[in-house]
Protein backbone atom coordinates (compact mmCIF):
# COMPACT_ATOMS: atom_id res chain seq x y z
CA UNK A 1 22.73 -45.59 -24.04
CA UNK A 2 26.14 -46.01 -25.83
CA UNK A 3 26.46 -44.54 -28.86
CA UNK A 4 29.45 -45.59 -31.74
CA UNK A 5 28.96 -42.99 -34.43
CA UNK A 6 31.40 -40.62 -35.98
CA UNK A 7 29.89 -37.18 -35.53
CA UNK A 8 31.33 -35.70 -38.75
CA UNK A 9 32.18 -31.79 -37.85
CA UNK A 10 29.09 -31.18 -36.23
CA UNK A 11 29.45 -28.97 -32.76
CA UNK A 12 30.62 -31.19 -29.92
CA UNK A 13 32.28 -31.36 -26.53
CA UNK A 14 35.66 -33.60 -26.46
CA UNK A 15 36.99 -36.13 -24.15
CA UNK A 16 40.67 -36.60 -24.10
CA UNK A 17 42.86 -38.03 -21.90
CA UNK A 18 46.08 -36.44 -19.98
CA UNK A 19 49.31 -37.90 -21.88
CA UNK A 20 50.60 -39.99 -18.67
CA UNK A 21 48.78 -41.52 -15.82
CA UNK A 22 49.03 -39.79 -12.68
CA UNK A 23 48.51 -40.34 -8.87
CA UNK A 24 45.86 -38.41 -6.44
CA UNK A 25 48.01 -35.43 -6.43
CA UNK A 26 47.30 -33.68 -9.75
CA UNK A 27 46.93 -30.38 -10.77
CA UNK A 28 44.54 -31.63 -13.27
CA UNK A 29 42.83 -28.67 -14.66
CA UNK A 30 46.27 -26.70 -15.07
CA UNK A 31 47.14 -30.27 -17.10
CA UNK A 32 44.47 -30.15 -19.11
CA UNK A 33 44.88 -26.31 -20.12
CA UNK A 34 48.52 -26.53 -20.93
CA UNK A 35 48.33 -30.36 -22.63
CA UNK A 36 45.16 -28.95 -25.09
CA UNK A 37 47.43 -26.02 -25.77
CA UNK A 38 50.78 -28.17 -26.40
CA UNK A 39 48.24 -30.28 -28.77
CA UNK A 40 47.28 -26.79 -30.61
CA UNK A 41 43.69 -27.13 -29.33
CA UNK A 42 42.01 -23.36 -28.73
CA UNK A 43 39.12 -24.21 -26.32
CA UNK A 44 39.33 -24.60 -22.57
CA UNK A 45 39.50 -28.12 -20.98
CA UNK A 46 38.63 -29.26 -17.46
CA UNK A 47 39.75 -32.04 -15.43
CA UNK A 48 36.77 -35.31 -15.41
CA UNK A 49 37.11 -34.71 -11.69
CA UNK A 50 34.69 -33.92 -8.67
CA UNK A 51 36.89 -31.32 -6.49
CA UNK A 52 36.49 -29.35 -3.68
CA UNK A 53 34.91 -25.95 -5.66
CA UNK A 54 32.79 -27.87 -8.22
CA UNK A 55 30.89 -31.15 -8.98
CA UNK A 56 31.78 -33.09 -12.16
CA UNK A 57 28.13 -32.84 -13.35
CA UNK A 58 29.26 -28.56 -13.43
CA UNK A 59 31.61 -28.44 -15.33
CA UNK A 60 30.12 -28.25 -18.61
CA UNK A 61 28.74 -24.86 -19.49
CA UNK A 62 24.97 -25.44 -18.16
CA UNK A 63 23.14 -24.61 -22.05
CA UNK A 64 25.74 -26.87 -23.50
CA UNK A 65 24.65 -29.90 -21.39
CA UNK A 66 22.25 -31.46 -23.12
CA UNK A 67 23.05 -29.73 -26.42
CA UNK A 68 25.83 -31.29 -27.46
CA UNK A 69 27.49 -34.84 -28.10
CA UNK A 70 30.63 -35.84 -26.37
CA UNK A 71 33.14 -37.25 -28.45
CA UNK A 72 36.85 -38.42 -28.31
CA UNK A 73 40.13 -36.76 -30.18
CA UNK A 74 39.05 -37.93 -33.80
CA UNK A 75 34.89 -37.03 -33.35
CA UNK A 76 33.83 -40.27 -32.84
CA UNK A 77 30.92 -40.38 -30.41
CA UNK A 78 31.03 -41.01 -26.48
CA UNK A 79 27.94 -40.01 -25.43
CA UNK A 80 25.07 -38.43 -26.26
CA UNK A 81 25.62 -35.40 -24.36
CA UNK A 82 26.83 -34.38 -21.13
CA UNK A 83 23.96 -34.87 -19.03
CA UNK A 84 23.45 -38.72 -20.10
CA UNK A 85 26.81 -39.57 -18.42
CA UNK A 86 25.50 -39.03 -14.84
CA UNK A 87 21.76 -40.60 -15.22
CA UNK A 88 22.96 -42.60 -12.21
CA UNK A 89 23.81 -45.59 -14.10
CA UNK A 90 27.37 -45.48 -14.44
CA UNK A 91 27.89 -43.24 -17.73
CA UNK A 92 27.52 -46.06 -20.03
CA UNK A 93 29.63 -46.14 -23.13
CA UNK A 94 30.90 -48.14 -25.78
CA UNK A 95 34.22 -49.86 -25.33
CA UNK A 96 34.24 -50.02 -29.38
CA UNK A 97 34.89 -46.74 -28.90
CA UNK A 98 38.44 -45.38 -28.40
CA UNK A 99 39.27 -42.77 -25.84
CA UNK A 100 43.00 -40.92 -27.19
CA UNK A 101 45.18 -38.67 -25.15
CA UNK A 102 45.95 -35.50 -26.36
CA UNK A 103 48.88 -36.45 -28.92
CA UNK A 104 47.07 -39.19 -30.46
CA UNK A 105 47.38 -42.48 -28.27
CA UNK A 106 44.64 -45.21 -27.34
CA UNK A 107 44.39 -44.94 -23.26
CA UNK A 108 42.75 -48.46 -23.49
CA UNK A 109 45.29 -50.17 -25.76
CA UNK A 110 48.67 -48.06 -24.78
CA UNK A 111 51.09 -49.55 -22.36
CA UNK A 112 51.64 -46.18 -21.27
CA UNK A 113 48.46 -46.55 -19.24
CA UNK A 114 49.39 -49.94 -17.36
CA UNK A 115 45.61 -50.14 -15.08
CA UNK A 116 42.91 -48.80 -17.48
CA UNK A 117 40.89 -47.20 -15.04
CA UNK A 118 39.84 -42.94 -14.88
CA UNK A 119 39.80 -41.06 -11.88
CA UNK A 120 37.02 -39.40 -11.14
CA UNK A 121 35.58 -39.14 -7.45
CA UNK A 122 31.93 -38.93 -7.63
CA UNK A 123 28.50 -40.70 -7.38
CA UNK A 124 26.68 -41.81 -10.37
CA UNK A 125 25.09 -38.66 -10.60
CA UNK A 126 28.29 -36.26 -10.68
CA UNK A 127 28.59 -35.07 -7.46
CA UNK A 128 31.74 -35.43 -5.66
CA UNK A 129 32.78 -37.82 -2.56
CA UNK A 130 35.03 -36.01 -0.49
CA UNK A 131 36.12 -38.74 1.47
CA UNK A 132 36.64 -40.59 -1.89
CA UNK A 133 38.67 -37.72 -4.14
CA UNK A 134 42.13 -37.60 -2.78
CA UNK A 135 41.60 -34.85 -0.43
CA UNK A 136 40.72 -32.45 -3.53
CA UNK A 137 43.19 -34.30 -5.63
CA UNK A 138 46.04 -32.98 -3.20
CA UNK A 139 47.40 -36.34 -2.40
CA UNK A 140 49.08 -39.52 -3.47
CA UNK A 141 49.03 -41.02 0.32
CA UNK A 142 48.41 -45.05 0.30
CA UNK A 143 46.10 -44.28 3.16
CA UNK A 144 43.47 -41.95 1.14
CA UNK A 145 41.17 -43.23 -1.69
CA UNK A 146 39.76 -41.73 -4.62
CA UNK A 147 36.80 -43.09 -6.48
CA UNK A 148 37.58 -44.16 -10.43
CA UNK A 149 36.43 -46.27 -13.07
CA UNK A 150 37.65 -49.30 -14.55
CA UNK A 151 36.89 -48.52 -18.43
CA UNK A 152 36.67 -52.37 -19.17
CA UNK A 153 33.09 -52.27 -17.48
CA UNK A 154 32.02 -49.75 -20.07
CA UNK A 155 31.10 -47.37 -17.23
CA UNK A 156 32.99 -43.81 -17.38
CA UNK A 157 31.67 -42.97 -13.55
CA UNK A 158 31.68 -46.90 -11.71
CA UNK A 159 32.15 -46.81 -7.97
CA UNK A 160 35.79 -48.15 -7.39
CA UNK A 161 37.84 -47.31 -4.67
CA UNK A 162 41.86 -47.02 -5.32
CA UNK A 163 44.24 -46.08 -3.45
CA UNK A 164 45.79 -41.99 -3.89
CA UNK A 165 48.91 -43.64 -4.93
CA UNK A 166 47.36 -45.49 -7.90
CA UNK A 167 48.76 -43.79 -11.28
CA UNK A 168 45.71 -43.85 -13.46
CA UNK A 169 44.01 -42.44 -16.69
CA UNK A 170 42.73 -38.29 -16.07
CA UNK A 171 40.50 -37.54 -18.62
CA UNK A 172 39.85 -33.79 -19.75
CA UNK A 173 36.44 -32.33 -21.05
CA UNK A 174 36.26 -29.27 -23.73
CA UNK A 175 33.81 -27.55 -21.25
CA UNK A 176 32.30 -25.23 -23.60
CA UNK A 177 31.74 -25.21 -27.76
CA UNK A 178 33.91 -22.86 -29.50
CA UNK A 179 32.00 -21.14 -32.36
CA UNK A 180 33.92 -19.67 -35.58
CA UNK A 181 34.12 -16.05 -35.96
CA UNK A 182 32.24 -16.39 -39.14
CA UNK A 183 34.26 -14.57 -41.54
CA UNK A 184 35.24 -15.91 -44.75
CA UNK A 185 38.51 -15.02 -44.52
CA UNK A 186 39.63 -16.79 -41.34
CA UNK A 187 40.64 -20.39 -40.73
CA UNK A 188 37.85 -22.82 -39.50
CA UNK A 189 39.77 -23.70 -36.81
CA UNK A 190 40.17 -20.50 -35.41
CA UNK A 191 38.05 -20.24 -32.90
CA UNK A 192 36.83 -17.83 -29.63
CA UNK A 193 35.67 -18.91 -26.67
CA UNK A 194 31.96 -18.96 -25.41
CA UNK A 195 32.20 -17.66 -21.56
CA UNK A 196 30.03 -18.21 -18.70
């Protein structure tokens, strides 16, 4: 079920979007890393891809799956949690809803992003299509497909094909909740990683 609040601080998972568009042939997880870094954000992001070493559905840190809302850049909320995007019916969401890139910019609204559509290459449920995910996301060949969404169907995980070649919207995921170091004397926003 879509969900349109603002979640106001509370621990959450975000979902931000890759400054540019970009082909089949991404180093997507190395994009995410260095763009959340460039954008002064602590935690660890993960490409919204299926690849050849993990489903989509994985990514998240398994106790924070169903835990935690996903939300975009400025905490509004996504989804419910992780595990309601791949019930099998597309990842519903609202469209109200803005999903930003990492310095600030509306992926629907933002010429920058000419076809609004996310890569992603899996079923509804999260698991990847490897005849549909750019041969591991190693390609931009006309030839090869990759499965994506177009984000004006409210669906974060629909069943397109597009060609390798296509430049389209990557999104990123904060794959696990950072937790304060709970001293008075430190900066809420500095933060230590939860690992797996």
């Amino acid at each position: 079920m879509p969900v349109s609040s603002v979640n106001y601080g509370r621990p959450a998972l975000h979902l931000i979007a890759l400054n540019m568009p970009f082909s089949g042939d991404i180093r997507a997880d190395f994009q995410c890393f260095q763009q959340a870094r460039d954008a002064g954000l602590l935690s660890t992001y993960r490409a919204f891809l299926s690849t050849h070493l993990q489903d989509l559905s994985t990514v998240v840190r398994k106790a924070e799956r169903y835990s935690l809302p996903i939300v975009n850049l400025k905490g509004q909320v996504l989804f419910n949690n992780w595990d309601s995007i791949f019930s099998g019916h597309g990842g519903q969401f609202s469209t109200h809803v803005p999903i930003y890139s990492f310095d600030g910019r509306d992926v629907m609204t933002d010429p920058s992003w000419p076809q609004k559509v996310v890569w992603h290459g899996s079923n509804p449920h999260g698991v990847r299509l490897e005849d549909k995910y750019c041969e591991a996301w190693r390609t931009a060949n006309t030839a090869v497909t990759g499965l994506a969404s177009p984000l004006s169907t409210g669906k974060i995980l629909d069943q397109k094909a597009y060609s390798c070649a296509s430049r389209l919207i990557v999104l990123c995921i904060e794959n696990s909740f950072m937790t304060t170091l709970g001293s008075n004397d430190l900066p809420m926003t500095l933060r230590v990683p939860q690992f797996f």
